[in-house]
Protein backbone atom coordinates (compact mmCIF):
# COMPACT_ATOMS: atom_id res chain seq x y z
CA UNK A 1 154.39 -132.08 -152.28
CA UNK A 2 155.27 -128.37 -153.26
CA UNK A 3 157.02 -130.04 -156.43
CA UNK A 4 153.77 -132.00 -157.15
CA UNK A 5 151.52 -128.82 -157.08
CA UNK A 6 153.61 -126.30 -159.02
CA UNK A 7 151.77 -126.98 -162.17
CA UNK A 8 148.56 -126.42 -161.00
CA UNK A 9 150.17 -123.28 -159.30
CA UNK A 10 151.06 -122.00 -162.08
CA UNK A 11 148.03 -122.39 -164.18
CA UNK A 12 146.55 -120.75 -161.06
CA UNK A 13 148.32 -118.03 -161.25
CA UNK A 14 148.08 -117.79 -165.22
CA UNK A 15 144.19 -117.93 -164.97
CA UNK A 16 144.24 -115.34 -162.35
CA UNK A 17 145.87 -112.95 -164.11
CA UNK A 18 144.11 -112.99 -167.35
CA UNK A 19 141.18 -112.96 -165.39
CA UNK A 20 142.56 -110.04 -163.66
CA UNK A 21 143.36 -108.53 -167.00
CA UNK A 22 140.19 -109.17 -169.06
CA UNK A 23 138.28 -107.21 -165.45
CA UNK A 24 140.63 -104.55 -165.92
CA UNK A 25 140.15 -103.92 -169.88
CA UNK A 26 136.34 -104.02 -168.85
CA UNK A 27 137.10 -101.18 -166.31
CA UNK A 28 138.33 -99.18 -168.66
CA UNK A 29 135.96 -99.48 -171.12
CA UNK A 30 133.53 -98.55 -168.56
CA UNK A 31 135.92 -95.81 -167.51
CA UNK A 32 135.55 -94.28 -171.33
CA UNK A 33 131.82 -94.46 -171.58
CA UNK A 34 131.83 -93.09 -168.15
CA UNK A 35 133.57 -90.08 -169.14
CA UNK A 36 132.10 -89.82 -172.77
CA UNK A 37 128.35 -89.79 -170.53
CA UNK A 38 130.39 -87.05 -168.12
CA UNK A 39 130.53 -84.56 -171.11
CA UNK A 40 127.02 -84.66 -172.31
CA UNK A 41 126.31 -84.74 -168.13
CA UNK A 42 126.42 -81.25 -168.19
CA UNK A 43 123.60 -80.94 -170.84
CA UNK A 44 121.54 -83.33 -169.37
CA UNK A 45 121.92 -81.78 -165.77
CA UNK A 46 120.92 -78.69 -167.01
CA UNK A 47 117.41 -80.27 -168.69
CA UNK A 48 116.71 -82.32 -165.64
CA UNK A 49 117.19 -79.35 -163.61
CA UNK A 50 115.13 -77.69 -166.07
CA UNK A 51 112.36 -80.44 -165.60
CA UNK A 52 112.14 -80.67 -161.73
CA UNK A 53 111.80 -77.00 -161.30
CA UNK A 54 108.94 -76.63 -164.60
CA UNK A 55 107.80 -79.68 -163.13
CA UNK A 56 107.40 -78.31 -159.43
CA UNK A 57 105.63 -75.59 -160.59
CA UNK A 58 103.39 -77.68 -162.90
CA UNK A 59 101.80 -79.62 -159.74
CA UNK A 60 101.74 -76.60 -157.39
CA UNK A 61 99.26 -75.71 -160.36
CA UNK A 62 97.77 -78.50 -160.41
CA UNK A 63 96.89 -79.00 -156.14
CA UNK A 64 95.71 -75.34 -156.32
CA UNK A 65 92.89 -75.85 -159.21
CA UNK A 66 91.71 -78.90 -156.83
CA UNK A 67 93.25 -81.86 -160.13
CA UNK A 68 95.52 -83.28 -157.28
CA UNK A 69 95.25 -83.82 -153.57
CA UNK A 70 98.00 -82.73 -151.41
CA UNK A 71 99.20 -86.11 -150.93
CA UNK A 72 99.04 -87.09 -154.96
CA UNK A 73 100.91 -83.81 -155.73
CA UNK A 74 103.77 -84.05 -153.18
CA UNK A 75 104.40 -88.08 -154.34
CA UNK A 76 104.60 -86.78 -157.71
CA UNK A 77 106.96 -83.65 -157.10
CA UNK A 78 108.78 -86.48 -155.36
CA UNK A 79 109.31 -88.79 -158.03
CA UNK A 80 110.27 -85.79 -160.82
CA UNK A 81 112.89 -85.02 -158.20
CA UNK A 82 114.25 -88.12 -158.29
CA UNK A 83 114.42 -88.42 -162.08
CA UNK A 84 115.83 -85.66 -162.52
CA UNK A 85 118.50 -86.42 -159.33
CA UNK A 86 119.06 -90.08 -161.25
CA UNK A 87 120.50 -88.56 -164.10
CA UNK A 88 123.49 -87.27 -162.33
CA UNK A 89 123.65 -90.22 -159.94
CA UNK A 90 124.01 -92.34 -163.43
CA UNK A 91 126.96 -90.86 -164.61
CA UNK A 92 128.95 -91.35 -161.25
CA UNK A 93 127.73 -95.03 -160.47
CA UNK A 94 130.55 -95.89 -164.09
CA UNK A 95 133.24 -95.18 -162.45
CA UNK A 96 132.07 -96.75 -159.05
CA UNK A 97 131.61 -99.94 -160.88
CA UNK A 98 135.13 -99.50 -162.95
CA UNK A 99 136.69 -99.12 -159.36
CA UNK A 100 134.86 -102.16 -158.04
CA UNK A 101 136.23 -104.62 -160.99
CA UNK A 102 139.73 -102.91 -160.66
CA UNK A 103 139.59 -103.81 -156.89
CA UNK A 104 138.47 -107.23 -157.77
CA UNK A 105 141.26 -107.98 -159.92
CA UNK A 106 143.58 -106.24 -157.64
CA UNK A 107 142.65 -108.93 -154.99
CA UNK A 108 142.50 -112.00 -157.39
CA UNK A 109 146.39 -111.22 -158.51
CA UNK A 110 147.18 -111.05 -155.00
CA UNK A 111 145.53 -114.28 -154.33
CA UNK A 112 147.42 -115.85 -157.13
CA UNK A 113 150.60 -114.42 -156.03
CA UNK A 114 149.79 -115.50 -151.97
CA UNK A 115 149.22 -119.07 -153.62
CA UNK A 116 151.86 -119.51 -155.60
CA UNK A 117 154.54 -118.81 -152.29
CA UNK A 118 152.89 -121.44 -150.34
């Protein structure tokens, strides 16, 4: 019966690992743009940080001359904050997802592998 299936294994395990290899070439790529989007990180942190802060101040402004409520102003201090925190959450979610593929085609070469020794 092993005999019998040893074709299919094989093409199993070919399958596998050009899957494996086409997730790890997209890794990479995502590794690069990562990176690339790391260097100009810097700038941009600096502008968001610049934006939250100016922004803060803005709507403190704003709830004193009576434009906003407390309420309105605090939800909107809230969601400048999280713009501005987005930015550098962006650039670290790349290589979080380049991880995640290399993982997956860590485990589908293994599978391939545990398959072809049965």
């Amino acid at each position: 019966m092993s005999i019998i299936l040893l074709p299919f294994k094989i093409v199993f395990l070919i399958l596998t690992f050009l899957l494996k290899g086409v997730l790890y070439i997209l890794s990479y790529t995502i590794i690069f743009f990562s990176d690339f989007c790391g260097a100009i990180h810097y700038i941009i942190r600096l502008g968001s940080g610049i934006f939250a802060i100016g922004g803060t101040i803005v709507v403190v402004g704003w709830i004193q001359e009576g434009s906003f409520t407390g309420f309105e102003g605090g939800l909107l201090i809230a969601i400048v904050w999280l713009v501005a925190m987005s930015f550098s959450i962006m650039f670290d979610l790349g290589n979080a997802i380049a991880d995640f593929l290399e993982n997956i085609g860590d485990w589908l070469g293994n599978l391939a592998l545990r398959f072809l020794h049965l």
